[in-house]
Protein backbone atom coordinates (compact mmCIF):
# COMPACT_ATOMS: atom_id res chain seq x y z
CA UNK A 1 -59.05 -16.05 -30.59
CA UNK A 2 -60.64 -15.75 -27.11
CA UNK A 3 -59.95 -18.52 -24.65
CA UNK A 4 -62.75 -21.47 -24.71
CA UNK A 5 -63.04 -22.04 -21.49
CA UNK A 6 -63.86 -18.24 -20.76
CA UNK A 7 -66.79 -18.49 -23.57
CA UNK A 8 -67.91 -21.59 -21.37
CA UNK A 9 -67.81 -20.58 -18.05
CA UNK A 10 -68.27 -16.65 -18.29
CA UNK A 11 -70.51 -16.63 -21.05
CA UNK A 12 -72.46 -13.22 -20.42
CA UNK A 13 -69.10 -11.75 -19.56
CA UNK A 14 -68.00 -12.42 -22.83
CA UNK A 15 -71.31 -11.03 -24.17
CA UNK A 16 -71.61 -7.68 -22.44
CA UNK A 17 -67.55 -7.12 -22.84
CA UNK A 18 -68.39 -7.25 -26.89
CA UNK A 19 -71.50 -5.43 -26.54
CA UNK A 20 -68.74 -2.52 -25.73
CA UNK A 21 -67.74 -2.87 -29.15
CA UNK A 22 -68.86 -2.03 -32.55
CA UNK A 23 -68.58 -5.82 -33.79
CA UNK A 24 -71.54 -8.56 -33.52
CA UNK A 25 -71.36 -12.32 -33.46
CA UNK A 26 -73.47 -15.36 -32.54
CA UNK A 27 -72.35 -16.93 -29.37
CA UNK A 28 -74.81 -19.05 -28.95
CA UNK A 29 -74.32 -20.68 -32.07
CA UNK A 30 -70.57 -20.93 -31.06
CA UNK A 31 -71.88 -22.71 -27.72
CA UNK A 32 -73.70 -24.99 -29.49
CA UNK A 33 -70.80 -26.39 -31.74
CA UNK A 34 -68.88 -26.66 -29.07
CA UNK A 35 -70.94 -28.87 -27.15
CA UNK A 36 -71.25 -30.67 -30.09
CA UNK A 37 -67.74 -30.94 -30.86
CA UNK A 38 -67.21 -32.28 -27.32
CA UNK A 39 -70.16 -35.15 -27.32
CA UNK A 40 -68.50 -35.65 -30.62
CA UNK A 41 -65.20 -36.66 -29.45
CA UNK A 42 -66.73 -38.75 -26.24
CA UNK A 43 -68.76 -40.36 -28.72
CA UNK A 44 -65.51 -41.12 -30.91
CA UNK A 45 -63.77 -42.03 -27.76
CA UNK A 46 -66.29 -44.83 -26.85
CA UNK A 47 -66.75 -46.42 -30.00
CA UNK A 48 -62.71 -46.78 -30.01
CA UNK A 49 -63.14 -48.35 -26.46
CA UNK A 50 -65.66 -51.19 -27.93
CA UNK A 51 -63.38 -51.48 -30.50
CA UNK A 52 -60.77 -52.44 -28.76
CA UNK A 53 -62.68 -54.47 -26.55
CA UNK A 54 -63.94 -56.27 -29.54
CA UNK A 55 -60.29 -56.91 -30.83
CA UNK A 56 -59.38 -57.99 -27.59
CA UNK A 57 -62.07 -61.01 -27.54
CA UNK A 58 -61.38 -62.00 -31.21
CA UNK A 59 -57.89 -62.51 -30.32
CA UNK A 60 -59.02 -65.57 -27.80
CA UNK A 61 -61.61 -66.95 -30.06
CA UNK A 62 -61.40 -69.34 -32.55
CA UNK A 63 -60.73 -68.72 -35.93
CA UNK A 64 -64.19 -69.62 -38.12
CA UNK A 65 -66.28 -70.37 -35.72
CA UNK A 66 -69.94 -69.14 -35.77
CA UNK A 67 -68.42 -66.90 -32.57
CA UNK A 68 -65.63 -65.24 -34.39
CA UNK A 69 -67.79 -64.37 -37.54
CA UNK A 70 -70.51 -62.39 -35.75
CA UNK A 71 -67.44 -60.74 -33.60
CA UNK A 72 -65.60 -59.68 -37.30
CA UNK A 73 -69.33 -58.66 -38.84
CA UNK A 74 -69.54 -56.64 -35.33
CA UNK A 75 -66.27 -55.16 -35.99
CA UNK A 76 -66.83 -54.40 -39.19
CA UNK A 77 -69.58 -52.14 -38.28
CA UNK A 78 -67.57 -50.78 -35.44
CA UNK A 79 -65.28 -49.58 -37.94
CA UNK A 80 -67.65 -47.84 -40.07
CA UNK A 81 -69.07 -45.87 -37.24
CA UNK A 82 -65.85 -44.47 -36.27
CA UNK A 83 -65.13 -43.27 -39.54
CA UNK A 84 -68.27 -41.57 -39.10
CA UNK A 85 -67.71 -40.23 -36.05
CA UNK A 86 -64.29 -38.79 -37.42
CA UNK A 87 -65.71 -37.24 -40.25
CA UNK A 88 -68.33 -35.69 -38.32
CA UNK A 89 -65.70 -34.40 -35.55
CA UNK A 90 -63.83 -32.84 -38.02
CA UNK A 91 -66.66 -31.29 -39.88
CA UNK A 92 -68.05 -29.55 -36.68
CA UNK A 93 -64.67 -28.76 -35.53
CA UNK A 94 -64.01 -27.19 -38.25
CA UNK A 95 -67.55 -25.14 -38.37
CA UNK A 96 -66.62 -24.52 -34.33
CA UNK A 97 -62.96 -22.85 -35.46
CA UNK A 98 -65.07 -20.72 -38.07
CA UNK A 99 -66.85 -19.49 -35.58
CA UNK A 100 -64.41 -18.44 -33.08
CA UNK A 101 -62.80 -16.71 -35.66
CA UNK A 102 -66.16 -14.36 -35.55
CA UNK A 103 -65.58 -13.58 -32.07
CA UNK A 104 -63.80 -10.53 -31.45
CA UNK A 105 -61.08 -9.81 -28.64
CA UNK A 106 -62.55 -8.87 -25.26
CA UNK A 107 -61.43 -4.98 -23.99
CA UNK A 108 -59.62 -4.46 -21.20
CA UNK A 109 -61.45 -2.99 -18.41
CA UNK A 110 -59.74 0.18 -18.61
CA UNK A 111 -60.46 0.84 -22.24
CA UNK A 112 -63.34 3.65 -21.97
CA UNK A 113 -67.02 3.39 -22.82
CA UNK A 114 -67.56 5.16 -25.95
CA UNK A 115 -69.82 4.49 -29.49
CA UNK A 116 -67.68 5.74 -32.19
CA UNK A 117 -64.14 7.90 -32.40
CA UNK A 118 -66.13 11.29 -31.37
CA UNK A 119 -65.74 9.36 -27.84
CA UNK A 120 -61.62 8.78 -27.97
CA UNK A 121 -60.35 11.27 -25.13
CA UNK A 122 -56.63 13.04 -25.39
CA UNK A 123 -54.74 11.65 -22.64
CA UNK A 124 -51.75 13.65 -23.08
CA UNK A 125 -50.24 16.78 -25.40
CA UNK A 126 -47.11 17.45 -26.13
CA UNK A 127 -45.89 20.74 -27.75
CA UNK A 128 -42.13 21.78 -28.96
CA UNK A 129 -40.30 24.80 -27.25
CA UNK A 130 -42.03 28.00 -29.70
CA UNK A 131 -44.34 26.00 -31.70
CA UNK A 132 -47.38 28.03 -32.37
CA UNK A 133 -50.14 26.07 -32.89
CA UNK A 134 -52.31 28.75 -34.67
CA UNK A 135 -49.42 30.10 -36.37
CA UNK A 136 -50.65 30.41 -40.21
CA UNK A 137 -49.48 27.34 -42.48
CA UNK A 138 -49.61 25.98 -46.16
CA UNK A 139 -51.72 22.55 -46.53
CA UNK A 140 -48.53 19.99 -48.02
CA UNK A 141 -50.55 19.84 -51.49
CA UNK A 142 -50.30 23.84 -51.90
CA UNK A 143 -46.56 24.10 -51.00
CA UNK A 144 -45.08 26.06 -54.01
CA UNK A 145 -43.00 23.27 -56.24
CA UNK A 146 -44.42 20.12 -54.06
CA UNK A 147 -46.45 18.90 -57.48
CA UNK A 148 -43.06 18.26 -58.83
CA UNK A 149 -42.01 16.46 -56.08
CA UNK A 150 -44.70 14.44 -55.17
CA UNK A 151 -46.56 13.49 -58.50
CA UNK A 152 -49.79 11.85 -58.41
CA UNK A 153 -50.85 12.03 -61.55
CA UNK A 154 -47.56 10.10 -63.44
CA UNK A 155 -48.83 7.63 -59.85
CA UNK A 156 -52.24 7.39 -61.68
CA UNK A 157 -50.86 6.93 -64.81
CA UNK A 158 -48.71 3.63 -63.89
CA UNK A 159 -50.73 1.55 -61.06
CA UNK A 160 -53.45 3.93 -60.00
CA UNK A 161 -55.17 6.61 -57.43
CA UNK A 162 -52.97 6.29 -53.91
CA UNK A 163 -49.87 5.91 -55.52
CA UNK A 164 -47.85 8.69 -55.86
CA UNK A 165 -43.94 9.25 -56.76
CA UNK A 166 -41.81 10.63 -54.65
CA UNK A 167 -38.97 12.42 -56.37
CA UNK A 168 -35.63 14.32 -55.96
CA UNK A 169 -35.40 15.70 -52.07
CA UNK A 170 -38.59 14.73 -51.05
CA UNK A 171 -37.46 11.16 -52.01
CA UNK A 172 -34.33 11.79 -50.17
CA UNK A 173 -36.17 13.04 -46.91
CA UNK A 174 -38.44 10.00 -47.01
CA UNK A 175 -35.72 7.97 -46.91
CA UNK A 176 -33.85 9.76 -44.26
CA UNK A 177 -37.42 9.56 -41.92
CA UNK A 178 -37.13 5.89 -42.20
CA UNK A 179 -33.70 5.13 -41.85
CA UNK A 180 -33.64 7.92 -38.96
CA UNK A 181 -36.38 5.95 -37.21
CA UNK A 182 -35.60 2.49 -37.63
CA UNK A 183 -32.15 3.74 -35.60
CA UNK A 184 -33.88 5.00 -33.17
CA UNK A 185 -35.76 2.00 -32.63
CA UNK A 186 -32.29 0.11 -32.33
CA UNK A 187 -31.23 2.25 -29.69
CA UNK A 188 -34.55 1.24 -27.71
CA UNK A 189 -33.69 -1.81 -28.01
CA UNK A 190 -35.71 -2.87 -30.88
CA UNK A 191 -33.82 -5.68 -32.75
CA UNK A 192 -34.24 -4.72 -36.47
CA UNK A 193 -35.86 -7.44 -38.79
CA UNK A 194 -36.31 -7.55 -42.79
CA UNK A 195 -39.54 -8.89 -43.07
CA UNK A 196 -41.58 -10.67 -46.72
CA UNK A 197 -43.66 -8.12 -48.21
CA UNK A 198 -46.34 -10.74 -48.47
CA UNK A 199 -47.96 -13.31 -46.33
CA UNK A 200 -50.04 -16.29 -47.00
CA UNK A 201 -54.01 -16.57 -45.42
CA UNK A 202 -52.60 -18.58 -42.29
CA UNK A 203 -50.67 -15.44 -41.43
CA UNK A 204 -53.70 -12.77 -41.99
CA UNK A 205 -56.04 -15.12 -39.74
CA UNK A 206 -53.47 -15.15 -37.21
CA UNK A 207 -53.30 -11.34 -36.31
CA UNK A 208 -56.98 -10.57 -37.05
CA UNK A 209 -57.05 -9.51 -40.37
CA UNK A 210 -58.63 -12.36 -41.85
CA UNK A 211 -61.90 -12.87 -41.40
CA UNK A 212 -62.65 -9.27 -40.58
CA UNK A 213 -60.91 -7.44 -43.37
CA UNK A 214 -60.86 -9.13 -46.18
CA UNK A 215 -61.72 -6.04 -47.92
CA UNK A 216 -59.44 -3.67 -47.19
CA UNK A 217 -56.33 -6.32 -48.42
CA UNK A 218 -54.77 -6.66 -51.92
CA UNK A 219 -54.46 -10.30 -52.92
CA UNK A 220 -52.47 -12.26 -55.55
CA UNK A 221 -54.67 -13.59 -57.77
CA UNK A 222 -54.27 -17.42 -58.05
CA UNK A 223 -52.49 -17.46 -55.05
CA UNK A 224 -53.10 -17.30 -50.81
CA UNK A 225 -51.22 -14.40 -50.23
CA UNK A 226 -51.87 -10.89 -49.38
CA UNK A 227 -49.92 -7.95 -49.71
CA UNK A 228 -49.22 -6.76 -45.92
CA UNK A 229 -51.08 -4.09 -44.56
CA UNK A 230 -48.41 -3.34 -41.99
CA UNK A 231 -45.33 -4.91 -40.86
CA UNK A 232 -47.12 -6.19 -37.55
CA UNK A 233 -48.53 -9.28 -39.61
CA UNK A 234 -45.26 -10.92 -41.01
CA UNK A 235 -43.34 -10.07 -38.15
CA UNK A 236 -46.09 -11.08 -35.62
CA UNK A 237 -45.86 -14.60 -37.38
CA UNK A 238 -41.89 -14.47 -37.23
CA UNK A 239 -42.55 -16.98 -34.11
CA UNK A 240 -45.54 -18.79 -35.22
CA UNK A 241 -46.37 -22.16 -34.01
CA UNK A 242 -43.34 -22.18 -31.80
CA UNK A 243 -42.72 -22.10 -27.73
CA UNK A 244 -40.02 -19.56 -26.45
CA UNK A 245 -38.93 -19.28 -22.78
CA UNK A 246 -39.92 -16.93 -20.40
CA UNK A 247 -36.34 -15.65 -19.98
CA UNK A 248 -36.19 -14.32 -23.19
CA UNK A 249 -39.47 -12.43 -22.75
CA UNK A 250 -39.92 -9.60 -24.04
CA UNK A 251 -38.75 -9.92 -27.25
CA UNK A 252 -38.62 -6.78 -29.49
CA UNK A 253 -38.62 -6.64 -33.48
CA UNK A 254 -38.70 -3.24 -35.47
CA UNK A 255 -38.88 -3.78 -39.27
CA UNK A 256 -39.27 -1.12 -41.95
CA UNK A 257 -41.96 -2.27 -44.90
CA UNK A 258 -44.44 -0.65 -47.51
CA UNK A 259 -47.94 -1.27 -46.53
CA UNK A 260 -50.48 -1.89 -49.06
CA UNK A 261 -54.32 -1.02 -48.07
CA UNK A 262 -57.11 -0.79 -50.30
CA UNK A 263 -59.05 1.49 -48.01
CA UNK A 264 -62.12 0.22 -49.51
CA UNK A 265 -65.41 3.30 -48.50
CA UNK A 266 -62.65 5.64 -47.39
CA UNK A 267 -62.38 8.10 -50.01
CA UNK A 268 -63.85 11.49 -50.32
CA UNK A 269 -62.89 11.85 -46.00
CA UNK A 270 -59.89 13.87 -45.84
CA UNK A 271 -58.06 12.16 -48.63
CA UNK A 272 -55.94 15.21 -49.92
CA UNK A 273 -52.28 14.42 -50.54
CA UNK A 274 -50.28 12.50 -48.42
CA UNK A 275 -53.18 12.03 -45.82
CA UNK A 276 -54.03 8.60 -47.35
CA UNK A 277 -52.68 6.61 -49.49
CA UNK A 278 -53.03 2.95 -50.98
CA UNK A 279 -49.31 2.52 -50.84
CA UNK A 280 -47.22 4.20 -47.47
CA UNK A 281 -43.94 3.53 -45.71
CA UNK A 282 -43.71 2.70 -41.89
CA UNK A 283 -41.59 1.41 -39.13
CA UNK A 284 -43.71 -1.15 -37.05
CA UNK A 285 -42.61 -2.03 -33.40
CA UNK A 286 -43.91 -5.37 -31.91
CA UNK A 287 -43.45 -7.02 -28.76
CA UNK A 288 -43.91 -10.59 -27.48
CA UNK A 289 -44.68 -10.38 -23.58
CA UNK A 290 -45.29 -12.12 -20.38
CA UNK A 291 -49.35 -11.72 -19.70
CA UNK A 292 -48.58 -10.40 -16.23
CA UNK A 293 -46.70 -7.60 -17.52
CA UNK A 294 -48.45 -6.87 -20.61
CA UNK A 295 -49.96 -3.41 -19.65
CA UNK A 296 -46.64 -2.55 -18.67
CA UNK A 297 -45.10 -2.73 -21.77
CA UNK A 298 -47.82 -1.30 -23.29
CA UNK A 299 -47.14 1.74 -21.61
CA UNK A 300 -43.31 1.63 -22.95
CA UNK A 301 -45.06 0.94 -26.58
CA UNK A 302 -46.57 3.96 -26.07
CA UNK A 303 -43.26 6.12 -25.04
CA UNK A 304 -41.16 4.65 -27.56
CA UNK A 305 -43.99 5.71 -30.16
CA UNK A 306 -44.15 9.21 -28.39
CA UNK A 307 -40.36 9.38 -28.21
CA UNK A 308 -39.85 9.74 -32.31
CA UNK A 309 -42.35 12.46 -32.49
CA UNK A 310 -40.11 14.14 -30.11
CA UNK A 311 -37.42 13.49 -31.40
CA UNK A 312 -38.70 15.10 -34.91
CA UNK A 313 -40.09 18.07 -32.93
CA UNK A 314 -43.38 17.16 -33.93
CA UNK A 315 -46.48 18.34 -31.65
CA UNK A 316 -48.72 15.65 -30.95
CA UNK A 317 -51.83 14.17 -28.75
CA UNK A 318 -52.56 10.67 -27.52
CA UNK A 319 -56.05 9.62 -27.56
CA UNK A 320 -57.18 6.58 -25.51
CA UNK A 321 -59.54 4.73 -28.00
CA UNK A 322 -62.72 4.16 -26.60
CA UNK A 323 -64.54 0.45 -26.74
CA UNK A 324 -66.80 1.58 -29.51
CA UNK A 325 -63.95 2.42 -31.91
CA UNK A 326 -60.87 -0.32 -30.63
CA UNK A 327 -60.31 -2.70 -33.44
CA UNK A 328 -61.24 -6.47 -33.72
CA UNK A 329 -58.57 -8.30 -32.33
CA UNK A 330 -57.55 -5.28 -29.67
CA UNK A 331 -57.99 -5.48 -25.82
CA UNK A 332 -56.40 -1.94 -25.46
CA UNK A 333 -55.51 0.66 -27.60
CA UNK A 334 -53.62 4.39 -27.76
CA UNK A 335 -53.45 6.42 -31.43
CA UNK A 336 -51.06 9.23 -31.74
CA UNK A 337 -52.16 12.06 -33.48
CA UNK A 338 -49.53 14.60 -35.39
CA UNK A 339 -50.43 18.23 -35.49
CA UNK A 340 -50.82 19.34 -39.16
CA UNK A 341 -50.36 23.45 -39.17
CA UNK A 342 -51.56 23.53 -42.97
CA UNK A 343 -54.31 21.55 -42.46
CA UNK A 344 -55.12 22.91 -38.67
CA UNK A 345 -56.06 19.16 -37.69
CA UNK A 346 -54.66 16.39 -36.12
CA UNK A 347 -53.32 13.64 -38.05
CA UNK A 348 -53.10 9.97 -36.98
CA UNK A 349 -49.34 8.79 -37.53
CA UNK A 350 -49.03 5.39 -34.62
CA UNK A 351 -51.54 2.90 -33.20
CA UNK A 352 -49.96 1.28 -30.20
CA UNK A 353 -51.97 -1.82 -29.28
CA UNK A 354 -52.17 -4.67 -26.77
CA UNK A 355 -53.73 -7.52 -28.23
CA UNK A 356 -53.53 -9.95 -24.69
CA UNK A 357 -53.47 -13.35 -25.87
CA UNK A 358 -55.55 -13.43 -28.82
CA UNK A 359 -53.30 -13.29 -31.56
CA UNK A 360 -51.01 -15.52 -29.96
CA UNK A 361 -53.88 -18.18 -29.17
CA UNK A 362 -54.60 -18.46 -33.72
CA UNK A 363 -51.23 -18.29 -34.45
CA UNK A 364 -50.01 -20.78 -31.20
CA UNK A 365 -47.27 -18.62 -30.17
CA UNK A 366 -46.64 -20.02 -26.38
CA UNK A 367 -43.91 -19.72 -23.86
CA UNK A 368 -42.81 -22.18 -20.89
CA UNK A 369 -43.00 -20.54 -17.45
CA UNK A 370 -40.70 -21.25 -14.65
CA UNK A 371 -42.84 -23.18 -13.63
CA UNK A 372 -42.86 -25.64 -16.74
CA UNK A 373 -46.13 -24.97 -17.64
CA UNK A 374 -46.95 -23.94 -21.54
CA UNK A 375 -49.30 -20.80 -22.00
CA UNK A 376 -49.72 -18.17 -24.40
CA UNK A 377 -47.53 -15.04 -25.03
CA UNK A 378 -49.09 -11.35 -25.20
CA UNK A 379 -48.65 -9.88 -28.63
CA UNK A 380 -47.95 -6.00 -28.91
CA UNK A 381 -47.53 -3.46 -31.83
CA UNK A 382 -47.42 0.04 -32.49
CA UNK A 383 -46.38 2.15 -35.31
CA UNK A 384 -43.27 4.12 -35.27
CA UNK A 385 -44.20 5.77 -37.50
CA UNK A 386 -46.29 6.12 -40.45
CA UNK A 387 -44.36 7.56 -42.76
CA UNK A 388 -46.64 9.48 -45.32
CA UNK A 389 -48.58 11.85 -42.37
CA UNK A 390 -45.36 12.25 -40.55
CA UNK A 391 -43.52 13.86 -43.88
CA UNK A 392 -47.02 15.54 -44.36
CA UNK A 393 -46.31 17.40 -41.18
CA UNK A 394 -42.78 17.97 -41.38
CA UNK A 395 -43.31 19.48 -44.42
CA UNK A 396 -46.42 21.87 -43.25
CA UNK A 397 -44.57 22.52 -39.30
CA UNK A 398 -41.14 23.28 -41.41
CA UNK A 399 -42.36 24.73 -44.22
CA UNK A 400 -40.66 28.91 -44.08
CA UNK A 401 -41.98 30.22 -47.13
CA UNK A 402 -41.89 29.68 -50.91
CA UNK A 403 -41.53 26.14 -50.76
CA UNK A 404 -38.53 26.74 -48.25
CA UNK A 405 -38.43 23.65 -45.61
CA UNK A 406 -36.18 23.37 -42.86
CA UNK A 407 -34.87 19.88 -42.02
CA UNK A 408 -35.52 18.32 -38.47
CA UNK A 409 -32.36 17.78 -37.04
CA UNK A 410 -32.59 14.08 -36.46
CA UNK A 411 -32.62 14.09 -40.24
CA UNK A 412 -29.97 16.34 -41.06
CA UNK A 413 -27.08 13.79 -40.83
CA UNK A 414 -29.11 11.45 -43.21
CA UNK A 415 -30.61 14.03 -45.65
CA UNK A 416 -27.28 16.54 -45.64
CA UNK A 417 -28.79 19.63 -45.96
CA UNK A 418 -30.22 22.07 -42.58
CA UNK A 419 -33.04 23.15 -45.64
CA UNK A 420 -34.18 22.90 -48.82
CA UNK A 421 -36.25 24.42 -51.50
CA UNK A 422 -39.17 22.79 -53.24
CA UNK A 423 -39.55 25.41 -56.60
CA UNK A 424 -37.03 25.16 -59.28
């Protein structure tokens, strides 16, 4: 949620900053609740004064008189116009948070003009000692023996398309990628965190998903929860309606979860195999910050992102999303793109994001300056790293022959094999 008083006083500001992006919304309609809201609450304000004015004369009259009987009829009516003023308050305040909802998070200066993703630019490449690029490769799907490993159809058989089972090594190499990750994150100084695989509407509205994406969630039927589409909404909400202190900022959680995504008008766009999925595994990074040093450590988002790729020996590009393309509730945002040698693409595996105070402003996640005063934190996250497009290219960069793969070495310890072979 953008701050009020920059709608107010910096209203076409606020107009031609989300004329930059892709999403629409009626500010003037916003406006015009608020001023509503606010005559509202003067208009509460002075029928409580008379009110207590009122209460303050009966007090000296005398009881039954003529005097006192018009000044109880008078407070009678008193009464029922605040309780109409109340109820009206609430009713446009509540019309006036609706709205604000619709309003999407301003970009930073810096983030480029640009309509769609055709305008993202590559910022920075990075490839491994000997990798060859054009070197000729095996898409993941056509990997002699990977059908038995990865089966999509017994997946379609028990919940549905996007849900495939992972079996045997590849199982075992999944599960070395996260644990593998999730250390390195430690060793960042990430503080690891076990976060609910489901959150409640509160929670959704606070990072941005709700209202905007509704669509692209899994609820519970009967229920207001929502199974997460990333780690980055329970843990955002770890400190929800709280205040820290500024000497604790930053504070940095890593947490390993499923993600569950509908990807509702997605399919038949590079859906092959592990590319995308309804159900995927990922370590999520996030970041509470001091505003003045949010850009910062959105830059060290970035490099710890980078730094597992490197780690893996996976090539890889960072594109600077462009203001046409930056989500909803982003101010600035960097994806990370894996190099797939089967597929001769690039394959997004990390969105690292600075989200200012927006996220923090719905879900009232404040700190205390030295100063005393109470403001809102700066929210960060960024993938590290999306599990199903990394093991895609692992499998496709590593891949030697005849379903041969060799093992990164960060995963050797974990896996306990240098290489192993996919046909049987």
């Amino acid at each position: 949620m953008i701050d009020i008083s920059i709608l107010r006083e910096q209203t076409e500001r606020v107009r031609a900053a989300i004329a930059r992006k892709k999403f629409s919304c009626d500010l003037d309609a916003v406006l015009e609740l608020d001023r509503q809201r606010r005559q509202l609450v003067t208009d509460a304000e002075t029928l409580r004064a008379r009110q207590n004015a009122a209460n303050q004369e009966i007090r000296s009259m005398e009881k039954g008189s003529d005097a006192f009987k018009i000044k109880i009829a008078e407070m009678k009516t008193l009464s029922e116009e605040v309780k109409t003023a109340e109820a009206r308050t609430r009713e446009i305040d509540e019309l006036w948070r609706q709205g604000m909802l619709t309003i999407p998070n301003l970009p930073h200066e810096s983030v480029p003009a640009g309509r769609g993703d055709q305008d993202n630019r590559v910022v920075y490449e990075w490839i491994p000692e000997g990798f060859d690029k054009d070197a000729p490769g095996v898409p993941h799907w056509d990997i002699p023996g990977m059908s038995t490993f990865l089966d999509f159809n017994r997946g379609v058989k028990v919940t549905g398309a996007g849900f495939p089972f992972y079996r045997g090594a590849l199982a075992r190499l999944n599960r070395a990628l996260i644990q593998s990750l999730l250390d390195e994150a430690v060793k960042l100084g990430y503080e690891e965190i076990q976060p609910p695989h489901m959150v409640n509407g509160a929670s959704a509205t606070a990072t941005g998903q709700l209202p905007d994406k509704e669509g692209q969630m899994y609820q519970v039927i009967n229920e207001d929860l929502y199974l997460i589409p990333t780690a980055e909404v329970p843990v955002t909400n770890y400190f929800r309606d709280e205040i820290l202190n500024e000497a604790d900022l930053p504070l940095k959680f890593c947490a390993y979860t499923p993600c569950f995504r509908r990807e509702a008008g997605s399919w038949g766009k590079d859906v092959r195999g592990l590319n995308r999925l309804h159900q995927f595994d990922k370590v999520e990074l996030v970041k509470w910050v001091c505003p003045k040093n949010s850009f910062e450590e959105l830059e060290s988002l970035r490099k710890n992102a980078e730094h597992m790729l490197q780690a893996l020996q996976l090539p890889y590009r960072v594109l600077e999303i462009c203001a046409g393309d930056i989500g909803f509730p982003h101010s600035k945002q960097f994806d990370l793109e894996v190099w797939s040698r089967g597929q001769k693409r690039w394959l997004e595996v990390s969105s690292c994001s600075n989200f200012t105070d927006f996220q923090a402003r719905r879900a009232q996640i404040r700190f205390r300056n030295k100063d005393g005063k109470v403001e809102p934190v700066h929210t960060l996250n960024g993938s590290a790293l999306g599990m199903s497009r990394t093991l895609a290219a692992i499998l496709e960069n590593n891949h030697i022959g005849n379903g041969e793969i060799v093992v990164p070495h960060l995963l050797r310890s974990r896996f306990g094999e240098e290489k192993f072979t996919l046909v049987r």
